[in-house]
Protein backbone atom coordinates (compact mmCIF):
# COMPACT_ATOMS: atom_id res chain seq x y z
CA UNK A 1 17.43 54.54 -35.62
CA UNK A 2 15.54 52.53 -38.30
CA UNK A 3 16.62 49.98 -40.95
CA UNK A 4 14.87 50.08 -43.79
CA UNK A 5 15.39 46.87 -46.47
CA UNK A 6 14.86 47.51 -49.78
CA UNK A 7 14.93 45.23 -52.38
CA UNK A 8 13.54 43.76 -55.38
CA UNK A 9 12.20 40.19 -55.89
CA UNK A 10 11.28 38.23 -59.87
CA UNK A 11 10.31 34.65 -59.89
CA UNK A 12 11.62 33.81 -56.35
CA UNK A 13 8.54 31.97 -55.04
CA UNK A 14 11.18 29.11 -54.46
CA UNK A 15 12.67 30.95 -51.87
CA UNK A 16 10.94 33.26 -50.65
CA UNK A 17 9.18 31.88 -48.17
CA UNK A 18 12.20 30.51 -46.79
CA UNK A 19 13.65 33.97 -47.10
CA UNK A 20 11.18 36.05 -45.41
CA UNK A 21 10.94 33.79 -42.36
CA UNK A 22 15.07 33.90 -41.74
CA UNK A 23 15.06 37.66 -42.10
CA UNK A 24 11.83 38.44 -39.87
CA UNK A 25 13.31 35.88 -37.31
CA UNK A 26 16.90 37.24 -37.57
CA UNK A 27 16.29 40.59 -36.52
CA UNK A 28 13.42 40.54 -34.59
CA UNK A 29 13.34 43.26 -32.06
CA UNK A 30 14.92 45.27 -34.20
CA UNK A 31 13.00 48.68 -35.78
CA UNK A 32 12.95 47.88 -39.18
CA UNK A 33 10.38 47.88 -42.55
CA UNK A 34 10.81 45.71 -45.49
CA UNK A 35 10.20 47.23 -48.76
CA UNK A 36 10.28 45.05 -52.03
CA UNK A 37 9.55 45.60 -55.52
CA UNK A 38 8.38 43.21 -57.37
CA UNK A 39 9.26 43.12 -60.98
CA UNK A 40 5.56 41.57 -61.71
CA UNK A 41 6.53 37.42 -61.29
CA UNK A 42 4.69 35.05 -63.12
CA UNK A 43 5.27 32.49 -60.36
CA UNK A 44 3.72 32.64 -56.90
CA UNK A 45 5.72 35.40 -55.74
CA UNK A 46 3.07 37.87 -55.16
CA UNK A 47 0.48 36.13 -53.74
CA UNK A 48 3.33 35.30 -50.95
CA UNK A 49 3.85 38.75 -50.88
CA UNK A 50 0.56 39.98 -50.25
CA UNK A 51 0.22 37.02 -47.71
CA UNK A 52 3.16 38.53 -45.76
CA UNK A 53 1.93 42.05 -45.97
CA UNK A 54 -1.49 41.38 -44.22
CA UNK A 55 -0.02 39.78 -41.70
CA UNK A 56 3.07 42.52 -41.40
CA UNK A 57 2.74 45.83 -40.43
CA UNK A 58 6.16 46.85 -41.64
CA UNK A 59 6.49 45.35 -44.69
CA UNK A 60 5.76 47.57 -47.85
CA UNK A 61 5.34 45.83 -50.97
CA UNK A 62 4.83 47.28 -54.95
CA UNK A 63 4.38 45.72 -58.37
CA UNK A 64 5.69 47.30 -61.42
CA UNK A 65 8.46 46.41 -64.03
CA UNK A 66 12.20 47.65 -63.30
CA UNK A 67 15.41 46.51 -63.30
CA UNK A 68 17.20 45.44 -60.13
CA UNK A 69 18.81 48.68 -59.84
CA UNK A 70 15.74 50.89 -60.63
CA UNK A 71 13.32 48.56 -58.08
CA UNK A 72 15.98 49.02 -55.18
CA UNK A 73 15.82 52.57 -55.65
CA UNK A 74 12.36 53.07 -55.86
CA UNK A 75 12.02 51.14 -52.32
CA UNK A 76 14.24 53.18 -51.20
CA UNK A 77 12.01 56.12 -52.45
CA UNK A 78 9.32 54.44 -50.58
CA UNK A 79 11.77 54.02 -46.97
CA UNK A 80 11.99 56.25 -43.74
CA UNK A 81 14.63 54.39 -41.99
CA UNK A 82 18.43 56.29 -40.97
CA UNK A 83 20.29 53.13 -42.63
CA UNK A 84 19.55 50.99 -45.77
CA UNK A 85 19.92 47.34 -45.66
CA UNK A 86 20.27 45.50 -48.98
CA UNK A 87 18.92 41.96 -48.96
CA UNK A 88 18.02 39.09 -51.49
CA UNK A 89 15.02 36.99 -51.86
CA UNK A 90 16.41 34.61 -53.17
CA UNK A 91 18.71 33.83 -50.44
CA UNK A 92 17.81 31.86 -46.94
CA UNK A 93 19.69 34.08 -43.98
CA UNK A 94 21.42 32.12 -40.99
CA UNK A 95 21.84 33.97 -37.33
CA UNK A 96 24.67 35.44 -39.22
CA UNK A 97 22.87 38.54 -40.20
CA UNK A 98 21.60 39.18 -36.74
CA UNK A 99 25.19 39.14 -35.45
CA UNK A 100 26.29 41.27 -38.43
CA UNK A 101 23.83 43.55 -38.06
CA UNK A 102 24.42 44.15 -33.86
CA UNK A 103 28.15 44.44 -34.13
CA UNK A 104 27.58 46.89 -37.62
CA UNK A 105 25.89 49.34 -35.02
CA UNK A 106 28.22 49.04 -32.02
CA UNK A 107 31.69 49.38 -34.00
CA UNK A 108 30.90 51.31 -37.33
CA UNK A 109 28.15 52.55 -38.34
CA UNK A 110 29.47 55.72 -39.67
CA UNK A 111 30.54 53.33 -42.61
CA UNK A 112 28.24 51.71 -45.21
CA UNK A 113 29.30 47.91 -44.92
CA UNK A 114 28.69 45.30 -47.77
CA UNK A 115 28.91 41.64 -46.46
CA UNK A 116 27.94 38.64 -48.67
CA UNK A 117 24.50 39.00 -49.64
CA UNK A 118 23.76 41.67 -47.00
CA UNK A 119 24.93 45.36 -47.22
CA UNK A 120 23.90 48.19 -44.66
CA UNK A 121 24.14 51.92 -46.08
CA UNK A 122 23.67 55.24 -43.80
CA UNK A 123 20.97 56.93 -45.75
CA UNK A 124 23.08 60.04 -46.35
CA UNK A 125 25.71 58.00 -47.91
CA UNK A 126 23.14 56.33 -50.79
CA UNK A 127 21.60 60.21 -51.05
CA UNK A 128 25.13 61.66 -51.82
CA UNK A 129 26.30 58.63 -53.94
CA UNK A 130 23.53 58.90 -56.55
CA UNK A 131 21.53 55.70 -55.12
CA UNK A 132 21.02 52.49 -57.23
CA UNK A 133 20.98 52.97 -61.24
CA UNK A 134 18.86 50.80 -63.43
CA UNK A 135 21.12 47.90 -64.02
CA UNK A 136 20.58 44.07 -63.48
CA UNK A 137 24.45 43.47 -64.07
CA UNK A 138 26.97 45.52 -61.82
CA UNK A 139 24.57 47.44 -60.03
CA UNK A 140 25.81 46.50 -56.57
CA UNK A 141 29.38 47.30 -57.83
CA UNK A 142 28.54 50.38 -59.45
CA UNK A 143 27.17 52.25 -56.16
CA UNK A 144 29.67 50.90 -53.83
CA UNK A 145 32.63 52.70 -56.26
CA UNK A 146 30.39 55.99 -55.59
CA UNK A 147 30.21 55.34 -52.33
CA UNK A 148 34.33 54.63 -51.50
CA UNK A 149 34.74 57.93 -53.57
CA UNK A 150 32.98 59.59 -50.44
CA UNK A 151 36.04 57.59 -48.51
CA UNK A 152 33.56 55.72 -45.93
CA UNK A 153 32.68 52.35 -47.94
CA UNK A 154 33.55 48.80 -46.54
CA UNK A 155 33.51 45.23 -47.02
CA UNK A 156 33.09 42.22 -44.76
CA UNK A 157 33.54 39.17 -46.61
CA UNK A 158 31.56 36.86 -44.47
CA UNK A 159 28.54 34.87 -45.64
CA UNK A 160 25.03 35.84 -44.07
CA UNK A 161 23.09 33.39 -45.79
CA UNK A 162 22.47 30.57 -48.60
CA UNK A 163 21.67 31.63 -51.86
CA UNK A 164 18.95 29.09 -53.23
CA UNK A 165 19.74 30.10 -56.91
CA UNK A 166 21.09 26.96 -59.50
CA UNK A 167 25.00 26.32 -59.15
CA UNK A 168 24.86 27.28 -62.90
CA UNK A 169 22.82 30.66 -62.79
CA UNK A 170 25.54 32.12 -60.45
CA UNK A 171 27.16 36.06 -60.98
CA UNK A 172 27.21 36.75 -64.50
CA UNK A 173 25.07 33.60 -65.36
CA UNK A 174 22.12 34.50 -63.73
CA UNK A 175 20.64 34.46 -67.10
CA UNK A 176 20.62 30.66 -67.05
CA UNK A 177 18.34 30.60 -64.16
CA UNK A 178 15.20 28.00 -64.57
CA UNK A 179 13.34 30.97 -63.13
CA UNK A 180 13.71 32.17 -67.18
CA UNK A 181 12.07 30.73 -70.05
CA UNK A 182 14.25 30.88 -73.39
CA UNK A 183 13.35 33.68 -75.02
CA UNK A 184 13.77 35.78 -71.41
CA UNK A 185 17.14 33.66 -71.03
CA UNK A 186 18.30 35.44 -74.54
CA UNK A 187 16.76 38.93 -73.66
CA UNK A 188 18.74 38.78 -70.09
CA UNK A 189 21.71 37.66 -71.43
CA UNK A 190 21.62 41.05 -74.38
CA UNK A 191 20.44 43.02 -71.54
CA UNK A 192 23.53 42.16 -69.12
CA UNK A 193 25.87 42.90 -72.32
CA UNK A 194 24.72 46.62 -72.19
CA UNK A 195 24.57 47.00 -68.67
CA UNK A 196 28.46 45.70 -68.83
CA UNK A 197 29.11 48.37 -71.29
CA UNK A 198 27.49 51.28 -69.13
CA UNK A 199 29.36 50.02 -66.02
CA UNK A 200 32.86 48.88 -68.52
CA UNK A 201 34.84 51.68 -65.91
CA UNK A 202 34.11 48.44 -63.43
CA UNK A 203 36.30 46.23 -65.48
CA UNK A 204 39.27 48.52 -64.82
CA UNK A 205 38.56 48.25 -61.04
CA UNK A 206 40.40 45.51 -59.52
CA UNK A 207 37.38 44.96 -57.30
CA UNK A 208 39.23 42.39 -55.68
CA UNK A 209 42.12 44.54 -54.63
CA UNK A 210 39.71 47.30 -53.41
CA UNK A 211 37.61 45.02 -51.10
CA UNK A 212 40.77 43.49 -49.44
CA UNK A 213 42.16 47.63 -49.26
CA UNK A 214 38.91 48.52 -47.17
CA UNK A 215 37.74 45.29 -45.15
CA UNK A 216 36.95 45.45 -42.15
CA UNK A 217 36.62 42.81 -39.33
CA UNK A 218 33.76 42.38 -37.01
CA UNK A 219 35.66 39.53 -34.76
CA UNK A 220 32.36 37.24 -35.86
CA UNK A 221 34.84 34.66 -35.55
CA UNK A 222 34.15 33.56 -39.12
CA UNK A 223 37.42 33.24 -41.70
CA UNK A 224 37.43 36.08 -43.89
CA UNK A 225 37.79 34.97 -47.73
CA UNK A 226 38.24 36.49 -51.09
CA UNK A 227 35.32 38.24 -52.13
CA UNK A 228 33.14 36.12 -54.46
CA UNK A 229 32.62 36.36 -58.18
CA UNK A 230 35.38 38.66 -59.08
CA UNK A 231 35.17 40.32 -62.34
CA UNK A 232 37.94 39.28 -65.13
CA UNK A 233 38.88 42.15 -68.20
CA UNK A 234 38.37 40.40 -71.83
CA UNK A 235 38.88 42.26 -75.05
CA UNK A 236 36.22 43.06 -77.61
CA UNK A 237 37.14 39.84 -79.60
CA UNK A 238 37.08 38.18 -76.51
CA UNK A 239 33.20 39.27 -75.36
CA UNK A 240 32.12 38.22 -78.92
CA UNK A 241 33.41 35.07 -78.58
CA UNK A 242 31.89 34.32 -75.16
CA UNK A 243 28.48 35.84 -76.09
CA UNK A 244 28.27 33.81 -79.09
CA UNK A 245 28.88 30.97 -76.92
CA UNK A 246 26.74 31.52 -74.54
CA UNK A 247 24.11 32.32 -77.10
CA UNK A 248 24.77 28.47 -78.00
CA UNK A 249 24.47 27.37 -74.17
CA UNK A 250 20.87 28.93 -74.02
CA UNK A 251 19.48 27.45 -77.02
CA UNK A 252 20.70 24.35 -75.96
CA UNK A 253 18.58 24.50 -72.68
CA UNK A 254 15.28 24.66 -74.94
């Protein structure tokens, strides 16, 4: 058995260091490779990378441009491990994840199992799913649909870490993220409007009905809670209105 994380990383250099340290600590002693893809930062992201990687035998790491969706599945291209762990770099992981991760093994690893901000797939389940799309917006949600359609996805909602991104830049506002300059604030925002419309059968999910249908508890002791950032259905008129406003919002941040 090997875990291999894949993930992608843009303008994280904030937190990555931070990152990389909980995760390496977390699950040392575990078998495990760390693939990232990173969507070509301007900050200090790679050098950190390539930092880590020379001093790292399992970690993996690749510049090119992609999506979220698209750099997650070409890691995962690049992977050899039985399971697939999904991480971010721009969260900070507590001893959670370790605890997560030993108890995911012992009770149920026959299921792919998203907690918040960590997910663990089989490898045959993300195979016969389809694997990650290339999305920024929804592409979590769109591959765990696939995978309950296979009747052996799971949720967990427990946190596993702090995310280090801006109060304001949270879910469907990541575009407001100081990681952005303007013009890539306005180009994000456009972009997550047509990933929402490739993914629009997600807004007739009640995703929050489906997590609470199919969690499962690890007995981490933790209180289970509603799973974050649920999705709301507005009209046509409706998502004109709010993009326009939004719109507004970023060229006020100039």
């Amino acid at each position: 058995m090997r875990i291999s994380i894949c993930t992608t990383n843009y303008n994280c250099a904030h937190a990555l260091e931070g990152h990389l340290r909980s995760v390496y600590d977390a699950l040392a002693g575990i078998d495990f490779e760390y693939v990232v893809l990173d969507n070509q930062s301007r900050d200090a992201s790679w050098e950190i990378l390539t930092e880590w990687a020379s001093t790292h035998r399992n970690m993996k790491i690749r510049s090119q441009r992609c999506t979220m969706g698209e750099g997650r599945q070409l890691a995962f291209r690049e992977s050899s491990g039985d399971f697939i762990m999904v991480l971010d770099t721009d969260v900070v992981y507590s001893p959670v994840l370790r605890r997560f991760v030993d108890l995911y093994f012992r009770k149920s690893p026959q299921f792919s199992v998203q907690a918040v901000f960590c997910g663990i797939f089989p490898r045959d389940q993300w195979e016969t799913a389809g694997g990650r799309r290339s999305l920024n917006t929804n592409e979590d949600v769109d591959l765990w649909l696939r995978i309950l359609e296979l009747g052996t996805m799971k949720w967990y909602p427990i946190p596993t870490g702090e995310n280090m991104k801006e109060p304001e830049a949270w879910g469907r506002a990541d575009y407001m993220s100081r990681r952005y300059p303007v013009h890539e604030r306005i180009l994000r925002l456009l972009r997550r409007e047509w990933d929402l419309f490739k993914t629009r059968q997600v807004a007739r999910t009640d995703i929050g009905q489906v997590v609470e249908q199919n969690t499962i508890d690890f007995g981490l002791g933790i209180p289970l809670a509603p799973w974050p950032q649920l999705r709301t259905r507005t009209g046509p008129i409706g998502r004109v209105v709010e993009l326009g406003r939004e719109l507004k919002q970023v060229m006020r941040s100039s």
